[in-house]
C-alpha atoms as a PDB file:
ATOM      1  CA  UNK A   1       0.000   0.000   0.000  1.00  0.00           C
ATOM      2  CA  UNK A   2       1.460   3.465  -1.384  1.00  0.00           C
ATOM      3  CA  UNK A   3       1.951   6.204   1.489  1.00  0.00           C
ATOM      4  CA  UNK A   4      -1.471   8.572  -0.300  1.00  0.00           C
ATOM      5  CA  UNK A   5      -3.510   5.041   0.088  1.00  0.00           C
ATOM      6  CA  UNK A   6      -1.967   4.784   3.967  1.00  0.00           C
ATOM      7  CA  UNK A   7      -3.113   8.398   4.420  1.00  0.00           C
ATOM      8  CA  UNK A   8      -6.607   8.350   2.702  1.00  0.00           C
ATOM      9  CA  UNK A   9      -7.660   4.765   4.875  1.00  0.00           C
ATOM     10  CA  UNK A  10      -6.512   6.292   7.980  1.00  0.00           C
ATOM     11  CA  UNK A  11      -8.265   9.377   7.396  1.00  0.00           C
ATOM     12  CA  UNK A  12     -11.395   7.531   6.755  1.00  0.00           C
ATOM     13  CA  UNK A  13     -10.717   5.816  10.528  1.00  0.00           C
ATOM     14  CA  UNK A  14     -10.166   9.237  12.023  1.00  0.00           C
ATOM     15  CA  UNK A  15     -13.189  10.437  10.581  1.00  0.00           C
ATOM     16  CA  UNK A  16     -15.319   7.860  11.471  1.00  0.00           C
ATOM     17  CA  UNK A  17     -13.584   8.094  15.577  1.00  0.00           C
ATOM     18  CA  UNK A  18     -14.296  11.877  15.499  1.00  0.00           C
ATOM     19  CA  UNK A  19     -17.550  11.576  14.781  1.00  0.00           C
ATOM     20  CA  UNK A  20     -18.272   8.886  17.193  1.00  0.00           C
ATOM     21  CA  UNK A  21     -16.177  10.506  20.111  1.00  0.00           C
ATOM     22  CA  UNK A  22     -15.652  13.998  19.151  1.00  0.00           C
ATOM     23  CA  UNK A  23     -13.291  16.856  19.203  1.00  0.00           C
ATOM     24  CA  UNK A  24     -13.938  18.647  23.142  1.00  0.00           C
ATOM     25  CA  UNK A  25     -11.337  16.769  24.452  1.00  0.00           C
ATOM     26  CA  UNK A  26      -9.416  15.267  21.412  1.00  0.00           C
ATOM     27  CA  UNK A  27      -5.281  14.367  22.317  1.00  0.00           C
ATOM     28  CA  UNK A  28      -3.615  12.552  19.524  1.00  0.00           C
ATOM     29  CA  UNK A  29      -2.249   9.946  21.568  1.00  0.00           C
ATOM     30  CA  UNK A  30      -5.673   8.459  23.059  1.00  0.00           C
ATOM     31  CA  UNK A  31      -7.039   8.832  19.536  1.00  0.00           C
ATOM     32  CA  UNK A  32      -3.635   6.782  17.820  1.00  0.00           C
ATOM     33  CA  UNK A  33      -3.924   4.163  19.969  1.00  0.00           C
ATOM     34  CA  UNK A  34      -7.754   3.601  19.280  1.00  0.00           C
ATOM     35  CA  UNK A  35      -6.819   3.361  15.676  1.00  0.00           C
ATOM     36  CA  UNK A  36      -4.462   1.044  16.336  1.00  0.00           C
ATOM     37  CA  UNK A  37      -1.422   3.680  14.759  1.00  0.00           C
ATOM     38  CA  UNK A  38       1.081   6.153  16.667  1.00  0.00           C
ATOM     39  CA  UNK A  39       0.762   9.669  17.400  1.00  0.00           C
ATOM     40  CA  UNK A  40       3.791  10.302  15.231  1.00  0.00           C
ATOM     41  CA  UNK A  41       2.021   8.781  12.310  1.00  0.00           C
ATOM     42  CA  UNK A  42      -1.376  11.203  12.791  1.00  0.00           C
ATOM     43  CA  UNK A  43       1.865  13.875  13.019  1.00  0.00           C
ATOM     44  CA  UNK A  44       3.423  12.491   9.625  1.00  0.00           C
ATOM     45  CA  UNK A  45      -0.140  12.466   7.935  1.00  0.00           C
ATOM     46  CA  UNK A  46      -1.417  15.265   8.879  1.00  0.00           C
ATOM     47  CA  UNK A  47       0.831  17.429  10.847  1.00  0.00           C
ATOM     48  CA  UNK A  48      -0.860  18.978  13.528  1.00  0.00           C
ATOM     49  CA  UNK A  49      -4.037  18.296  15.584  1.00  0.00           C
ATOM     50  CA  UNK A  50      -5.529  21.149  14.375  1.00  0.00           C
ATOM     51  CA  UNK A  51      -4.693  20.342  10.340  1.00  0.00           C
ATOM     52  CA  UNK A  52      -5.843  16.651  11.605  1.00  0.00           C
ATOM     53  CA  UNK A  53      -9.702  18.400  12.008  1.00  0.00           C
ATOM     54  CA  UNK A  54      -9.345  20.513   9.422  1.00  0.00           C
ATOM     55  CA  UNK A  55      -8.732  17.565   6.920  1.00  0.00           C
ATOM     56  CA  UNK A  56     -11.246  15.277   8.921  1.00  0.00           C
ATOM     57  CA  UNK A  57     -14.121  18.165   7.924  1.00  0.00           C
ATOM     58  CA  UNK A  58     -12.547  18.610   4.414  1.00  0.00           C
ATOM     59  CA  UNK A  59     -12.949  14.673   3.476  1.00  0.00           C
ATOM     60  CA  UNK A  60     -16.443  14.371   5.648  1.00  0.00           C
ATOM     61  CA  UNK A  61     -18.458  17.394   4.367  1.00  0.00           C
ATOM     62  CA  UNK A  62     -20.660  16.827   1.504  1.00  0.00           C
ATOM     63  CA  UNK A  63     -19.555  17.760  -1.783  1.00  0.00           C
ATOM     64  CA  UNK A  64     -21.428  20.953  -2.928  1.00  0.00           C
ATOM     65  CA  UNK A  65     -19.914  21.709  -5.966  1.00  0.00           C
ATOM     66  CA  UNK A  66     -20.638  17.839  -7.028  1.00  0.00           C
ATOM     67  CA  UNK A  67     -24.219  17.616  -5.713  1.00  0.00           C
ATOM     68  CA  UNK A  68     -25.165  20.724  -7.473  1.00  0.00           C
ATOM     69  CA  UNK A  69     -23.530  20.196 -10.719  1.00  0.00           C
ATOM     70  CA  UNK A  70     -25.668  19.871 -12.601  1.00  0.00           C
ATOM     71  CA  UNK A  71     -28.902  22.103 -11.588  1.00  0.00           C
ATOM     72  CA  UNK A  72     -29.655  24.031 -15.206  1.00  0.00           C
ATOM     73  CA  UNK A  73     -33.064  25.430 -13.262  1.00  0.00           C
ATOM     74  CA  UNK A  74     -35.034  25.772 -10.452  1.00  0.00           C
ATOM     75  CA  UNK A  75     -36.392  22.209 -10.668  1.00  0.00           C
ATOM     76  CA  UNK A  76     -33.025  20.501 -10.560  1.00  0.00           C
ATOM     77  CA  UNK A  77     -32.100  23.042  -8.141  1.00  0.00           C
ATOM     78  CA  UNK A  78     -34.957  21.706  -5.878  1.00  0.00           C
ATOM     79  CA  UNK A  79     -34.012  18.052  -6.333  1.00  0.00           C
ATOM     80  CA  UNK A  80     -30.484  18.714  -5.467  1.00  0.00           C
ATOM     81  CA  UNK A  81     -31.533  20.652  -2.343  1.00  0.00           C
ATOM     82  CA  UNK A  82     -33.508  16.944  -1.580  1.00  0.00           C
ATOM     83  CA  UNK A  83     -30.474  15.178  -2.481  1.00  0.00           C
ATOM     84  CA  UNK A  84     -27.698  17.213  -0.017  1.00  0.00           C
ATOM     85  CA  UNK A  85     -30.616  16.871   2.605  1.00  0.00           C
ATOM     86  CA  UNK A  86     -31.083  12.787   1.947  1.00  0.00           C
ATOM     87  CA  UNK A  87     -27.057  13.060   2.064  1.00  0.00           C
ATOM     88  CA  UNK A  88     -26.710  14.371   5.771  1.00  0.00           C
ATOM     89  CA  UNK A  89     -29.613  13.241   6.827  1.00  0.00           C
ATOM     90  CA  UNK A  90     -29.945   9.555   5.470  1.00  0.00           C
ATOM     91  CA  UNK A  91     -27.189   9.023   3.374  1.00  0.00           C
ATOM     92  CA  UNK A  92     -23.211   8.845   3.243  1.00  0.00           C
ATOM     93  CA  UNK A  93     -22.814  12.432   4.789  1.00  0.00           C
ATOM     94  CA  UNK A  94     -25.104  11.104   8.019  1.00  0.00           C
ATOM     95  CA  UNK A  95     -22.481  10.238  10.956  1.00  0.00           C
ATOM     96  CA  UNK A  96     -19.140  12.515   9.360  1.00  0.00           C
ATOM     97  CA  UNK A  97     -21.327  15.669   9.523  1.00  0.00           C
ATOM     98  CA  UNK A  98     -21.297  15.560  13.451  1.00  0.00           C
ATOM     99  CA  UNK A  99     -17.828  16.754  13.003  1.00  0.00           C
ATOM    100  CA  UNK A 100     -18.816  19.767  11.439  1.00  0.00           C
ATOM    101  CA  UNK A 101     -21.455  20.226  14.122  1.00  0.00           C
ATOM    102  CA  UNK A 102     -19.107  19.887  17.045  1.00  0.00           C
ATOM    103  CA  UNK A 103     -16.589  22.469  15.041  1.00  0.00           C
ATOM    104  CA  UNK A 104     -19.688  24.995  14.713  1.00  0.00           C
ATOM    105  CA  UNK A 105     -20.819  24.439  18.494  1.00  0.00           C
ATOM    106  CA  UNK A 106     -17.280  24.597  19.937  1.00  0.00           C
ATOM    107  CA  UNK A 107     -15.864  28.008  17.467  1.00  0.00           C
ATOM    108  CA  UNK A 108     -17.766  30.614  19.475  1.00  0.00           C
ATOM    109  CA  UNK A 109     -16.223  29.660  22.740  1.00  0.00           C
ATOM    110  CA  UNK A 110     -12.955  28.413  21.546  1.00  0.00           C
ATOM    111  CA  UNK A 111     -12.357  30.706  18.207  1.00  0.00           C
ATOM    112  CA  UNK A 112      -8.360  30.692  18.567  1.00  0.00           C
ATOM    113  CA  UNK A 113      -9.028  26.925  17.906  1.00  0.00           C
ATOM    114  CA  UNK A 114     -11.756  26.055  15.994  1.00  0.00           C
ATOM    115  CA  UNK A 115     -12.869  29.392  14.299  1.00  0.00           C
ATOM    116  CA  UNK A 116     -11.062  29.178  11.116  1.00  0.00           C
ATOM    117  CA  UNK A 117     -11.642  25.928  10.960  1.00  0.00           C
ATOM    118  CA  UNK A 118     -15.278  26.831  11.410  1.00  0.00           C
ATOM    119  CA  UNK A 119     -15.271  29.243   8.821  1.00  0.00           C
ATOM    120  CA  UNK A 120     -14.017  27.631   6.068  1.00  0.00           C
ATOM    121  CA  UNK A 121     -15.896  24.630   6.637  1.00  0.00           C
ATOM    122  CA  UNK A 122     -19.141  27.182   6.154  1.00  0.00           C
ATOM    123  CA  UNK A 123     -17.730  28.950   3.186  1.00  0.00           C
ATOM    124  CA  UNK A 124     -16.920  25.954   1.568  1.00  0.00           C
ATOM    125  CA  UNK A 125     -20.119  24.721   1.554  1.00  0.00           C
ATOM    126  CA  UNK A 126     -21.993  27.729   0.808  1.00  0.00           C
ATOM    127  CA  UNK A 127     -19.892  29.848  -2.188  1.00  0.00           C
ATOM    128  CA  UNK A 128     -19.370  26.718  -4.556  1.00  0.00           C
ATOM    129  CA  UNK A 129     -23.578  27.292  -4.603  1.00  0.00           C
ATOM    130  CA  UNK A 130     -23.689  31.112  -5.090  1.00  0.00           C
ATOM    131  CA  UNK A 131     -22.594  30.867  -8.651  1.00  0.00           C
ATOM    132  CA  UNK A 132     -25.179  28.188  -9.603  1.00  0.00           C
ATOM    133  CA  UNK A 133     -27.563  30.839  -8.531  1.00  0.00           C
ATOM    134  CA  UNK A 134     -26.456  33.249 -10.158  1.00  0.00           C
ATOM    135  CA  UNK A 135     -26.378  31.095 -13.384  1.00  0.00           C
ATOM    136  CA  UNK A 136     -30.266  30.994 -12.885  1.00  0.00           C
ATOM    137  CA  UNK A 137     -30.164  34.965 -12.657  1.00  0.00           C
ATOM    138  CA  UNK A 138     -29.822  35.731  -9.348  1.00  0.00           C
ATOM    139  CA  UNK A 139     -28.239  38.623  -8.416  1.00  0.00           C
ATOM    140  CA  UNK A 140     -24.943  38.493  -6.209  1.00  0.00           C
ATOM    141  CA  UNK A 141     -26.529  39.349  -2.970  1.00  0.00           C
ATOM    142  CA  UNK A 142     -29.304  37.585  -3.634  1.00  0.00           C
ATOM    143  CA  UNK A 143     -27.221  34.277  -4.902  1.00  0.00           C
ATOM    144  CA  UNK A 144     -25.102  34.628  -2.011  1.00  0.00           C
ATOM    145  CA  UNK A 145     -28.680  35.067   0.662  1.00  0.00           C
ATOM    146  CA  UNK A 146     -30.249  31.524  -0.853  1.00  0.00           C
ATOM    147  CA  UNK A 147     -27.016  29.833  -1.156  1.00  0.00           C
ATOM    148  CA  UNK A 148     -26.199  30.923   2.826  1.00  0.00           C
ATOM    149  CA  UNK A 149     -30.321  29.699   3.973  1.00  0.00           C
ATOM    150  CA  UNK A 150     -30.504  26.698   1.759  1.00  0.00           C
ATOM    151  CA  UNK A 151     -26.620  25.342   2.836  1.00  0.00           C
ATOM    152  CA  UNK A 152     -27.179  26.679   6.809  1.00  0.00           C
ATOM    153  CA  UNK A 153     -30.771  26.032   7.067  1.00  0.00           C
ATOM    154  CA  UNK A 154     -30.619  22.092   6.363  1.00  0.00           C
ATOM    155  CA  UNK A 155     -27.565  22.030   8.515  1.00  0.00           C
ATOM    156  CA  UNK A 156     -30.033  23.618  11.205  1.00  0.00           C
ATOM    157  CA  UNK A 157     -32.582  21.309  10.752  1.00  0.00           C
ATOM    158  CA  UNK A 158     -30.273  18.318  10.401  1.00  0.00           C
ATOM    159  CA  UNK A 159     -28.970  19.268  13.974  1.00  0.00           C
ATOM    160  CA  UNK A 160     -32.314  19.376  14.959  1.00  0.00           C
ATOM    161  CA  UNK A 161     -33.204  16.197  14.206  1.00  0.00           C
ATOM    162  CA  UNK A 162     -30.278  14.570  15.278  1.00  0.00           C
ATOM    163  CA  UNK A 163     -30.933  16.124  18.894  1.00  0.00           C
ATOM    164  CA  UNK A 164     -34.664  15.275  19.074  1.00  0.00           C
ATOM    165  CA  UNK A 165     -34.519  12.201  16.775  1.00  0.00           C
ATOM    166  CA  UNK A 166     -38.125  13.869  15.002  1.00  0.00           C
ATOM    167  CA  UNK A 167     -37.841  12.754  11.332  1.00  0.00           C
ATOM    168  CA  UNK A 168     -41.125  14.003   9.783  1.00  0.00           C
ATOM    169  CA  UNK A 169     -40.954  17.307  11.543  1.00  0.00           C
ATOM    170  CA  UNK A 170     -37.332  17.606  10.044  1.00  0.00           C
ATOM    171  CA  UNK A 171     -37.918  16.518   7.038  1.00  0.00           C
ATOM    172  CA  UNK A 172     -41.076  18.431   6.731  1.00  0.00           C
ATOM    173  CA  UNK A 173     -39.318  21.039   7.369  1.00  0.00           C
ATOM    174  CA  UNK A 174     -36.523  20.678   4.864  1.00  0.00           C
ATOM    175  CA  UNK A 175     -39.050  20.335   2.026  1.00  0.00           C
ATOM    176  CA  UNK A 176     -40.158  23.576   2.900  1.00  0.00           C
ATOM    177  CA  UNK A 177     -36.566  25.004   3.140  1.00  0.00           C
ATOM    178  CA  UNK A 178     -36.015  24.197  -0.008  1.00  0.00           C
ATOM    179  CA  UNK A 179     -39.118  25.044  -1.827  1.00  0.00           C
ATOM    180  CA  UNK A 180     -38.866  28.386  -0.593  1.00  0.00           C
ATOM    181  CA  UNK A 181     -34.914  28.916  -1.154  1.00  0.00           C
ATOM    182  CA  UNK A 182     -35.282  27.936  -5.041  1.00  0.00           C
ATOM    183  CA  UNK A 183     -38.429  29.842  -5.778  1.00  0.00           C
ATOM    184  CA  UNK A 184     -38.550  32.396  -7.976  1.00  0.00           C
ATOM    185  CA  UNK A 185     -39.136  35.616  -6.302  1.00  0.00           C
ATOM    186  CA  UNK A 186     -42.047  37.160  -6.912  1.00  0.00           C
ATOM    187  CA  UNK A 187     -42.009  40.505  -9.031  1.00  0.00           C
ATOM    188  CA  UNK A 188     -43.838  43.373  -7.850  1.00  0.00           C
END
């Protein structure tokens, strides 16, 4: 096994650790020996604790730019809102995206160590969809308005349901999310 396919399967183990034990009170050592690898190893992979998360959220987030590829109008726009929302919800995106949630809950109180993280996790969810909105004829500030409540609103409500565990309110809720962040505004 090459040293890239070494890195990319023990990423996938520190992903799936972090998002069954967290980050509050990650140390590398603890976490090594769980995956059954040293902490100099993690430090030879990834370099720091704090690139360790960063690269754990890169590889877990869902992929934006891929899920909404292909929207050409509001219709496909809808049905790829559905799809990111079956994604972190349902599908592959369901247990990684409790990283991002612990990053998001733990940046306000600990912003020298999580907030860029934090940030850029956001961003890099939200911008890849501001020019696919724009493509439909949205201007920037609205693009950039739909993009933010369509990416950060079905993270809210995935939260939600993953802290009360109530599917068809959630998902209820989503539907109506997303029909309202791809309509067409009306004209006055």
């Amino acid at each position: 096994m090459n040293a890239r396919s070494k890195r990319d399967e023990l990423l996938n183990r520190v992903v799936d650790h972090l998002a069954t034990h967290g980050l509050a009170d990650l140390s590398l050592s603890p976490m090594a020996e769980q995956l059954g690898t040293s902490k100099r190893m993690l430090i030879y992979y990834f370099g720091s604790r704090d690139n360790l998360i960063a690269t754990a959220i890169r590889a877990s987030r869902p992929d934006v730019a891929d899920l909404f590829g292909d929207v050409h109008d509001e219709s496909s726009l809808r049905e790829a809102g559905h799809a990111l929302w079956e994604a972190i919800t349902s599908g592959r995106q369901r247990r990684p995206i409790r990283i991002l949630f612990q990053v998001l809950s733990l940046a306000p109180t600990q912003p020298d160590l999580y907030g860029a993280v934090a940030d850029e996790a956001v961003t890099a969810m939200v911008d890849p969809l501001v020019p696919v909105y724009r493509n439909l004829g949205y201007d920037d500030l609205d693009a950039r308005a739909r993009a933010s409540l369509l990416i950060s609103g079905l993270r809210g409500l995935c939260l939600d349901r993953i802290a009360t565990g109530d599917v068809p309110r959630t998902d209820a809720a989503a539907r109506v999310l997303i029909a309202t962040a791809t309509a067409r505004p009306a004209r006055s």
